[in-house]
Protein backbone atom coordinates (compact mmCIF):
# COMPACT_ATOMS: atom_id res chain seq x y z
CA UNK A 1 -9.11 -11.07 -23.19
CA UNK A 2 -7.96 -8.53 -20.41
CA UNK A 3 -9.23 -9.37 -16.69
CA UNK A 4 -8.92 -5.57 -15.92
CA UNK A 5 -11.33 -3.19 -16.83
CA UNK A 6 -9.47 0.48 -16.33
CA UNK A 7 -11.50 4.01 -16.07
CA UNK A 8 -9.70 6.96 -16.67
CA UNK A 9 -11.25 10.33 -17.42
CA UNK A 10 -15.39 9.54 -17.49
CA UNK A 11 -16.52 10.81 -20.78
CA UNK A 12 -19.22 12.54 -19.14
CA UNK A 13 -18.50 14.87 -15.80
CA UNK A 14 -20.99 15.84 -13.16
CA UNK A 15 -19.21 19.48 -11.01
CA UNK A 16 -16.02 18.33 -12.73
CA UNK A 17 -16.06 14.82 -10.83
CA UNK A 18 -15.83 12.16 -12.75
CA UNK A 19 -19.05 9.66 -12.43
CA UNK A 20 -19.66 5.78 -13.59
CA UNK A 21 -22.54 4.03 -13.42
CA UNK A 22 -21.99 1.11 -10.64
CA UNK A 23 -21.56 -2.54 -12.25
CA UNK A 24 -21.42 -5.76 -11.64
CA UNK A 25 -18.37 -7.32 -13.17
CA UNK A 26 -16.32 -10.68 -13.00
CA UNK A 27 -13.12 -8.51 -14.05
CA UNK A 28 -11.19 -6.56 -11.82
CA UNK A 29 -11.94 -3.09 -12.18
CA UNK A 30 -8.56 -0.39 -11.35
CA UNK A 31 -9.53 3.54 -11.52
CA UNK A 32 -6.80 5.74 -12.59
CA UNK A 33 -8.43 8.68 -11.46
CA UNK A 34 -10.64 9.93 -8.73
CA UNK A 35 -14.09 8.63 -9.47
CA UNK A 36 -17.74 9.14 -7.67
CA UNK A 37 -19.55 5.11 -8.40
CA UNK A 38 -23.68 5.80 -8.77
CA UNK A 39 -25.75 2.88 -8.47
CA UNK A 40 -27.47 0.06 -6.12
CA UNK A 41 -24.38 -2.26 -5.74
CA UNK A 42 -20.70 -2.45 -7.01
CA UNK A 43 -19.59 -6.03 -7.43
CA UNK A 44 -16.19 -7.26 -8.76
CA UNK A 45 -13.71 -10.06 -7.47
CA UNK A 46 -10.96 -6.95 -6.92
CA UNK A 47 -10.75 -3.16 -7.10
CA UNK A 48 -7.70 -1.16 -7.34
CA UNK A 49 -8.37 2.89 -6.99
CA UNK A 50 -5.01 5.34 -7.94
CA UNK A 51 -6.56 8.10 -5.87
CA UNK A 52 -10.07 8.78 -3.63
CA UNK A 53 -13.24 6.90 -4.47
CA UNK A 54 -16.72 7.28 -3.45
CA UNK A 55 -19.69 5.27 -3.87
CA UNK A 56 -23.05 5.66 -3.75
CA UNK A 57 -24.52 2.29 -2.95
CA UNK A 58 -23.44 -0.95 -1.65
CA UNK A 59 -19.78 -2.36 -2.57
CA UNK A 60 -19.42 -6.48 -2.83
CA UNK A 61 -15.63 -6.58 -4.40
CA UNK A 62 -13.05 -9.21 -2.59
CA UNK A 63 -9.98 -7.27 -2.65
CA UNK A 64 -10.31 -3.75 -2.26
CA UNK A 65 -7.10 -1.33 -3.02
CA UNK A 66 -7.45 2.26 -2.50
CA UNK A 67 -4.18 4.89 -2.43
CA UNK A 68 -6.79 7.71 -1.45
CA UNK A 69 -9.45 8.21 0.70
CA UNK A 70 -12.77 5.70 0.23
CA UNK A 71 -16.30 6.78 1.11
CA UNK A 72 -19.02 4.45 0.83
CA UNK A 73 -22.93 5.29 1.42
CA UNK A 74 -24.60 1.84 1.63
CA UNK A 75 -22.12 -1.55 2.76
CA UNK A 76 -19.22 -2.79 1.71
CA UNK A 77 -18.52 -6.68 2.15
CA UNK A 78 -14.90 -7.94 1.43
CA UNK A 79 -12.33 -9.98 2.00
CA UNK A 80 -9.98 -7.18 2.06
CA UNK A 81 -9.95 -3.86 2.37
CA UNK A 82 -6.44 -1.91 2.03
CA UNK A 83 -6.67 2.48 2.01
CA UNK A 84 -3.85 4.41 2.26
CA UNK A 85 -5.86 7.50 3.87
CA UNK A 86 -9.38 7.57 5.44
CA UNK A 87 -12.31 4.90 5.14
CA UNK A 88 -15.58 5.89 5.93
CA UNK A 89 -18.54 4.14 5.56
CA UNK A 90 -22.66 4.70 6.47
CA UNK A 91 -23.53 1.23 6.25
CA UNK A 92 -21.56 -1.61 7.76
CA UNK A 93 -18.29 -3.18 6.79
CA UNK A 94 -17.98 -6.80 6.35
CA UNK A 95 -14.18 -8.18 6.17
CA UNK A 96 -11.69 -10.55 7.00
CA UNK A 97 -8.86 -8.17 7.15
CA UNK A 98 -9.34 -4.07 7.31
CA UNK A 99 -6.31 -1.73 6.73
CA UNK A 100 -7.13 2.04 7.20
CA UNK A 101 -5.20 5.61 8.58
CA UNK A 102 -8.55 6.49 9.72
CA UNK A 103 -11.79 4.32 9.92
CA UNK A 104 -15.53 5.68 10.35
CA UNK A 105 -18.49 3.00 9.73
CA UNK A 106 -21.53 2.09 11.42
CA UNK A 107 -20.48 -1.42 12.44
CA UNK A 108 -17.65 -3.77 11.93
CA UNK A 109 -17.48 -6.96 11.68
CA UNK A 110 -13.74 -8.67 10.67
CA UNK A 111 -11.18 -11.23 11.82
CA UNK A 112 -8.40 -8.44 11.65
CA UNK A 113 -8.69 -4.98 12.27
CA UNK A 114 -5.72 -2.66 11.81
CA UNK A 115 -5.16 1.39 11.69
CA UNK A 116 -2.82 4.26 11.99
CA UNK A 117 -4.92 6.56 13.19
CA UNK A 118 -8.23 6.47 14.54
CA UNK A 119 -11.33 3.93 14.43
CA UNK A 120 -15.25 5.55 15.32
CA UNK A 121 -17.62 3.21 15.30
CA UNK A 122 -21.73 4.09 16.06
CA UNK A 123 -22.42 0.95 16.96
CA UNK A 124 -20.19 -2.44 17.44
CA UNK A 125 -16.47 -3.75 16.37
CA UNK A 126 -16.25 -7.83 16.27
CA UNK A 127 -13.05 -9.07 15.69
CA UNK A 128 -12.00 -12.82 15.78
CA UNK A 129 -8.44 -11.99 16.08
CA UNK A 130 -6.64 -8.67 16.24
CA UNK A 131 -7.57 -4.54 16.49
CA UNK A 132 -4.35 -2.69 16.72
CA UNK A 133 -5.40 0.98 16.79
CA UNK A 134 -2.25 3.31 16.66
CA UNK A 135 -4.57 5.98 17.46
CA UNK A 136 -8.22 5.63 19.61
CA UNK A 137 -11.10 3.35 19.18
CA UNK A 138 -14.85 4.54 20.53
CA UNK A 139 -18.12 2.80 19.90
CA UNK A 140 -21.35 4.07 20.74
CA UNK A 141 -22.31 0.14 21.49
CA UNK A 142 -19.35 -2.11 22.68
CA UNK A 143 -16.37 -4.00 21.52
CA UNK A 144 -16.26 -7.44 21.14
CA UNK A 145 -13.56 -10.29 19.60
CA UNK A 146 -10.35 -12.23 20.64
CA UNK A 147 -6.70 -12.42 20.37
CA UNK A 148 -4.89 -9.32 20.52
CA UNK A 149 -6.63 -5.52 20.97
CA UNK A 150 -3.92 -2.07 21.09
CA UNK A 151 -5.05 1.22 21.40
CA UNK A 152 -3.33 3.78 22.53
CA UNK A 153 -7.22 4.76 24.57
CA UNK A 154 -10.62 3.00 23.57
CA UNK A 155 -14.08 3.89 24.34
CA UNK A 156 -17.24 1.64 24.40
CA UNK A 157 -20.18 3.72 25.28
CA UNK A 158 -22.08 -0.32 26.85
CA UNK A 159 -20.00 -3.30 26.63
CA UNK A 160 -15.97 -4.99 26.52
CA UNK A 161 -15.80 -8.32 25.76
CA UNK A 162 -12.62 -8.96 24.36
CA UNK A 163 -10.61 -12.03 25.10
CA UNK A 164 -6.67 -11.64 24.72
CA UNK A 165 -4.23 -9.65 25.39
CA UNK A 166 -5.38 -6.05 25.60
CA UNK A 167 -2.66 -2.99 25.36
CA UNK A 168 -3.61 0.53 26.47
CA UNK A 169 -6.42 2.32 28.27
CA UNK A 170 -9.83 0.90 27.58
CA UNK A 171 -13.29 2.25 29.49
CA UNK A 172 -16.72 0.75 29.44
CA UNK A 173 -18.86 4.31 30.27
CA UNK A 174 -21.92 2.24 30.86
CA UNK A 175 -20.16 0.57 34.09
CA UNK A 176 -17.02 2.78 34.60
CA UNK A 177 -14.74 -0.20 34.25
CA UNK A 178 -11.23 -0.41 32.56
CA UNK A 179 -9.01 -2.74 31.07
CA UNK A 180 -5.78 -3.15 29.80
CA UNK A 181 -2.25 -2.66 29.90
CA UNK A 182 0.30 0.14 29.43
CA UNK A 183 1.79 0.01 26.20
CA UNK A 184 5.89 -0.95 26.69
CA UNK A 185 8.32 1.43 24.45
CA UNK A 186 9.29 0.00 21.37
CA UNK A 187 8.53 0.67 17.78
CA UNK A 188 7.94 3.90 17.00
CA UNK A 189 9.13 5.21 20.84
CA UNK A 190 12.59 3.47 20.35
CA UNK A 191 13.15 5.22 17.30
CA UNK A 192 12.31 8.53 18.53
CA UNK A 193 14.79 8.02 21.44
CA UNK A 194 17.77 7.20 18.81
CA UNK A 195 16.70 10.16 16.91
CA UNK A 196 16.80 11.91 19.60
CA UNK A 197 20.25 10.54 21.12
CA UNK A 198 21.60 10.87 17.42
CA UNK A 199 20.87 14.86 17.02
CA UNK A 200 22.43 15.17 20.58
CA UNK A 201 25.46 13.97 19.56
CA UNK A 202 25.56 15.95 16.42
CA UNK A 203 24.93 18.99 18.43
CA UNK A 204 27.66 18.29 20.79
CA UNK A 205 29.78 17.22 17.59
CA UNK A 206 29.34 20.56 15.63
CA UNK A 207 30.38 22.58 19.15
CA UNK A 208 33.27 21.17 19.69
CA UNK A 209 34.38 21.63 15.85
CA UNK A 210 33.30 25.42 15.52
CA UNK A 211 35.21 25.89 18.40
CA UNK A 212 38.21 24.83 16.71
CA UNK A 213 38.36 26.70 13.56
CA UNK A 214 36.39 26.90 10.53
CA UNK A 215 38.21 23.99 8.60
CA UNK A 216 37.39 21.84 11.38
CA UNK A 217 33.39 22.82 11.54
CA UNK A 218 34.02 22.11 7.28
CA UNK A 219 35.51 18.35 8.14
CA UNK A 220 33.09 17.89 10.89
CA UNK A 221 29.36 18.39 8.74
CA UNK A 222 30.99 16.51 5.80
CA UNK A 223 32.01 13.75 7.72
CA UNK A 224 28.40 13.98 9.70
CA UNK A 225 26.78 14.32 6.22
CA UNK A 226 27.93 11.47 5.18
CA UNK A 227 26.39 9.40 7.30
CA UNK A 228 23.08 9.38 5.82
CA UNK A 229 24.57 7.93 2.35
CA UNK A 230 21.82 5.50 2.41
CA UNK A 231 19.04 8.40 1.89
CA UNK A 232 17.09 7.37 4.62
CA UNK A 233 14.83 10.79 4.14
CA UNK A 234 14.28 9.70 0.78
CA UNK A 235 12.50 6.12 1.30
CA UNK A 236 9.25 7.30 1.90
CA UNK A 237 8.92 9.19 -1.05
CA UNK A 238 10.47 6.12 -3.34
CA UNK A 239 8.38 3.65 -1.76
CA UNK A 240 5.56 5.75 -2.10
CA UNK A 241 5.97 5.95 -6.16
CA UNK A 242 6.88 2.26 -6.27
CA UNK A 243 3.45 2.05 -4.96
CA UNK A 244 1.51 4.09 -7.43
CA UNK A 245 3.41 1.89 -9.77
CA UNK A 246 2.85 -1.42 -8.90
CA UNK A 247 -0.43 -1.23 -10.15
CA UNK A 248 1.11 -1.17 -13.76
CA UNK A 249 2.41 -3.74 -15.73
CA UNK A 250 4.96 -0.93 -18.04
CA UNK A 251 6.76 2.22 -17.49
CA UNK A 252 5.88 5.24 -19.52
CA UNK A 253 7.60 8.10 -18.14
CA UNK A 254 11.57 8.32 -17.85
CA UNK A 255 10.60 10.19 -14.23
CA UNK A 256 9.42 6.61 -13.14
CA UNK A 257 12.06 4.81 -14.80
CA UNK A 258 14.62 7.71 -13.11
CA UNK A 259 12.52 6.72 -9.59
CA UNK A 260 12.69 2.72 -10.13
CA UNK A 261 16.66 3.26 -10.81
CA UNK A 262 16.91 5.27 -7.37
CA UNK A 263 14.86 2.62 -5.29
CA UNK A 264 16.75 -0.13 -6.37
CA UNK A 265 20.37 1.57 -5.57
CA UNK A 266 19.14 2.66 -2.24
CA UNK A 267 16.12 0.81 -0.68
CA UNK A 268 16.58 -2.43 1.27
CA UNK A 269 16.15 -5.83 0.18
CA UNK A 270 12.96 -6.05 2.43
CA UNK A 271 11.39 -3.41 0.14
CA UNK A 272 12.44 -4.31 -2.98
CA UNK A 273 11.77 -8.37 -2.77
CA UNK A 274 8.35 -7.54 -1.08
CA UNK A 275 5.59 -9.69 -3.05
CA UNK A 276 3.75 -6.88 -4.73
CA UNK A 277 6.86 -4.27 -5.91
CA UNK A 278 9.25 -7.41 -6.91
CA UNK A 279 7.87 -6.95 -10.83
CA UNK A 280 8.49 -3.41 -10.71
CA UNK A 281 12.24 -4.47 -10.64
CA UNK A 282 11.59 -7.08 -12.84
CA UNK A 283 9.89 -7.10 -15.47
CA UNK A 284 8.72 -3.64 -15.88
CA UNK A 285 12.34 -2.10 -15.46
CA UNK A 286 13.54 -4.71 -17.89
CA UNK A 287 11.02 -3.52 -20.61
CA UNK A 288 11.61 -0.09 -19.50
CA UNK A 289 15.57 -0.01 -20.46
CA UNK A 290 14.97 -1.74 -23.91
CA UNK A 291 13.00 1.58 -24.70
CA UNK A 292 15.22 4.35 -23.09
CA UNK A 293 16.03 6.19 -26.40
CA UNK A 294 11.79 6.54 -26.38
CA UNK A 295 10.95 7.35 -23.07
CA UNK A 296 9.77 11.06 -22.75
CA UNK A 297 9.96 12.90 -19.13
CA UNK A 298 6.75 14.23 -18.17
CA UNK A 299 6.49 16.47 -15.03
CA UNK A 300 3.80 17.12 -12.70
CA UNK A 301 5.57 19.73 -11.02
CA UNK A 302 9.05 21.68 -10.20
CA UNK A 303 10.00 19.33 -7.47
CA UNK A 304 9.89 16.19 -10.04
CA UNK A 305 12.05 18.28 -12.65
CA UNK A 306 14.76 18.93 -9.43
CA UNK A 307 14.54 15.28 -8.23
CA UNK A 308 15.35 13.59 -11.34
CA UNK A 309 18.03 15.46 -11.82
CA UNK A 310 19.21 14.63 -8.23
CA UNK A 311 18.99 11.05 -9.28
CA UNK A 312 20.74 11.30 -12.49
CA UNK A 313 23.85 12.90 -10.47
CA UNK A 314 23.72 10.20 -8.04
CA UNK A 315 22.96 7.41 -10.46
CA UNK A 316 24.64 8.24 -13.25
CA UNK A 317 26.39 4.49 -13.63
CA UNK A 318 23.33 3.10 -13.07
CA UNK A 319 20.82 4.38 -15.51
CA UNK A 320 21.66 2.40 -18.72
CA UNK A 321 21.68 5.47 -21.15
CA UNK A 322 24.95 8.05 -21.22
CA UNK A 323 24.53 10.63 -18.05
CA UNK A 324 24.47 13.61 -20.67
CA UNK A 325 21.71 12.21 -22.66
CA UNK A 326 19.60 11.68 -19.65
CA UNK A 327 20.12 15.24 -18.67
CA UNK A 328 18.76 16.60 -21.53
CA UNK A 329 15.51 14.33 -21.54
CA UNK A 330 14.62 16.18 -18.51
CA UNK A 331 15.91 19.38 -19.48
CA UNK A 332 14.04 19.39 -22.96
CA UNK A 333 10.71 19.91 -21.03
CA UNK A 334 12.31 23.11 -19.83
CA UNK A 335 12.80 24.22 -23.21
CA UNK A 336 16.12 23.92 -22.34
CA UNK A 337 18.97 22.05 -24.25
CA UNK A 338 21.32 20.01 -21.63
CA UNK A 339 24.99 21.10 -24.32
CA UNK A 340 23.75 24.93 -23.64
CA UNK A 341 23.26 24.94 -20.00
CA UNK A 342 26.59 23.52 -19.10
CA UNK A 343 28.36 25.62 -21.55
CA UNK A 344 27.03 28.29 -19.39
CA UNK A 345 27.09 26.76 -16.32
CA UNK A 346 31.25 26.06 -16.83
């Protein structure tokens, strides 16, 4: 019997949204669409959500999951709580770990705290061992914990009392003190500054060529192109499907299969081998080329039609069906056959 109970489109729709009555389950429950959750209290031991959720009540679950945004009316009590974009929250969160781009509640209460962007609070944040804020923090009560507080700036409108190590500006309005320590350049700083360094030199590089003659400018950007053969642009956007994927147990589009392929030619070892995307290259790719001659492209859009053929080009040893054949699965959806294009094309 499956542990994971999956909603997709809700039989019945209220203003196109897609509504479920809220549950209390022992099986993990994974939404694989955007879903609105009506009801006193959701309760599961884990909940995975493919795109924004919002619920109307209280939410008990252990391990929450959410690639969207998550919006929650009454509490929410966890163990953890993972969303890709914003969390936001009327009642009071409840957690041992948080993860969040951008975090609105009335209180929290966790032993770590962490977020890319920025945390409002109305009342109180108590955390037994870290808030790292990449953004600012205010409360319209205080701040309380140990260990290890960053901020970039954090407001508490009455009270800091945080023991640690505190990094960045911190002011208690209700006495005018501060705390704190300048953050020191590294991370994200460090990597503007190579960035930075790095399009100097191509500047300077491309000068000095076009001042030469045109065949030297040619030499010049191919040998300067050719320094990104790793695809560093394109990691994001690969880690971001392996993502969406993980969630799966089976590959059902040749796009995903093309993406998989892509990730594990150019992605580092860090990526790949990390805990919850090592099956993707496992298993599921396994299973995946045993059904090649079956697996249909579907497209969402343009851009997925003109990146899998971008993959196919670079990949073409790599993707265990011949490079022509894997042309025309993604052609086909065009309405185009992959023999009569190049026949043109040449």
């Amino acid at each position: 019997m499956s542990e994971l109970l999956q909603f997709d489109t809700a039989s019945s729709k209220i203003g196109g949204e897609n509504v479920l009555q809220a549950m209390k389950s022992d099986k993990k429950l994974m939404f694989n669409e955007s879903y609105t959750v009506l009801g006193r209290e959701l309760k599961a031991p884990a909940l995975y959500a493919c795109y924004d959720l919002v619920v109307i009540g209280d939410v008990v679950v252990d391990d929450i999951d959410v690639q969207g945004s998550l919006t929650v009316t009454g509490d929410i009590k966890a163990k953890t709580i993972s969303c890709l974009k914003s969390i936001t929250c009327t009642g009071n969160i409840e957690a041992e770990k948080i993860l969040g781009n951008e975090i609105i509640a009335e209180s929290i209460k966790c032993q770590a705290l962490s977020c890319s962007g920025n945390v409002i609070i109305r009342s109180v944040i108590d955390a037994q061992d870290s808030v790292v804020v990449d953004k600012s923090v205010m409360t319209g009560e205080g701040i309380l914990g140990q260990g290890k507080f960053s901020a970039k700036n954090a407001v508490a409108a009455e009270f800091f009392e945080f023991d640690g190590d505190v990094r960045g500006k911190v002011l208690e309005l209700a006495t005018d003190a501060a705390f704190g320590e300048p953050h020191q350049s590294v991370g994200d700083d460090a990597i503007a500054s190579v960035s930075a360094q790095l399009a100097e030199v191509i500047s300077e590089t491309l000068s000095a060529a076009g001042a030469v003659d045109e065949d030297t400018l040619i030499e010049t950007v191919t040998k300067l192109s050719a320094v990104d053969e790793g695809l560093i642009s394109d990691w994001g956007k690969l880690s971001g499907k392996l993502a969406e994927l993980s969630y799966f147990d089976k590959i059902t589009n040749f796009r995903d299969y093309l993406y998989v392929v892509m990730a594990k030619k150019l992605l580092p070892k860090e990526i790949t081998d990390y805990e919850t995307l090592s099956h993707v290259f496992g298993d599921m790719l396994e299973d995946a080329e045993q059904k090649l001659d079956s697996l249909e492209f579907h497209a969402k859009t343009i851009d997925d039609v003109a990146y899998a053929l971008k993959i196919i080009s670079m990949c073409e040893t790599d993707i265990k069906i011949d490079k022509d054949e894997a042309y025309d699965k993604v052609l086909q959806k065009l309405g185009i056959k992959y023999k009569t294009a190049i026949k043109y094309l040449r």
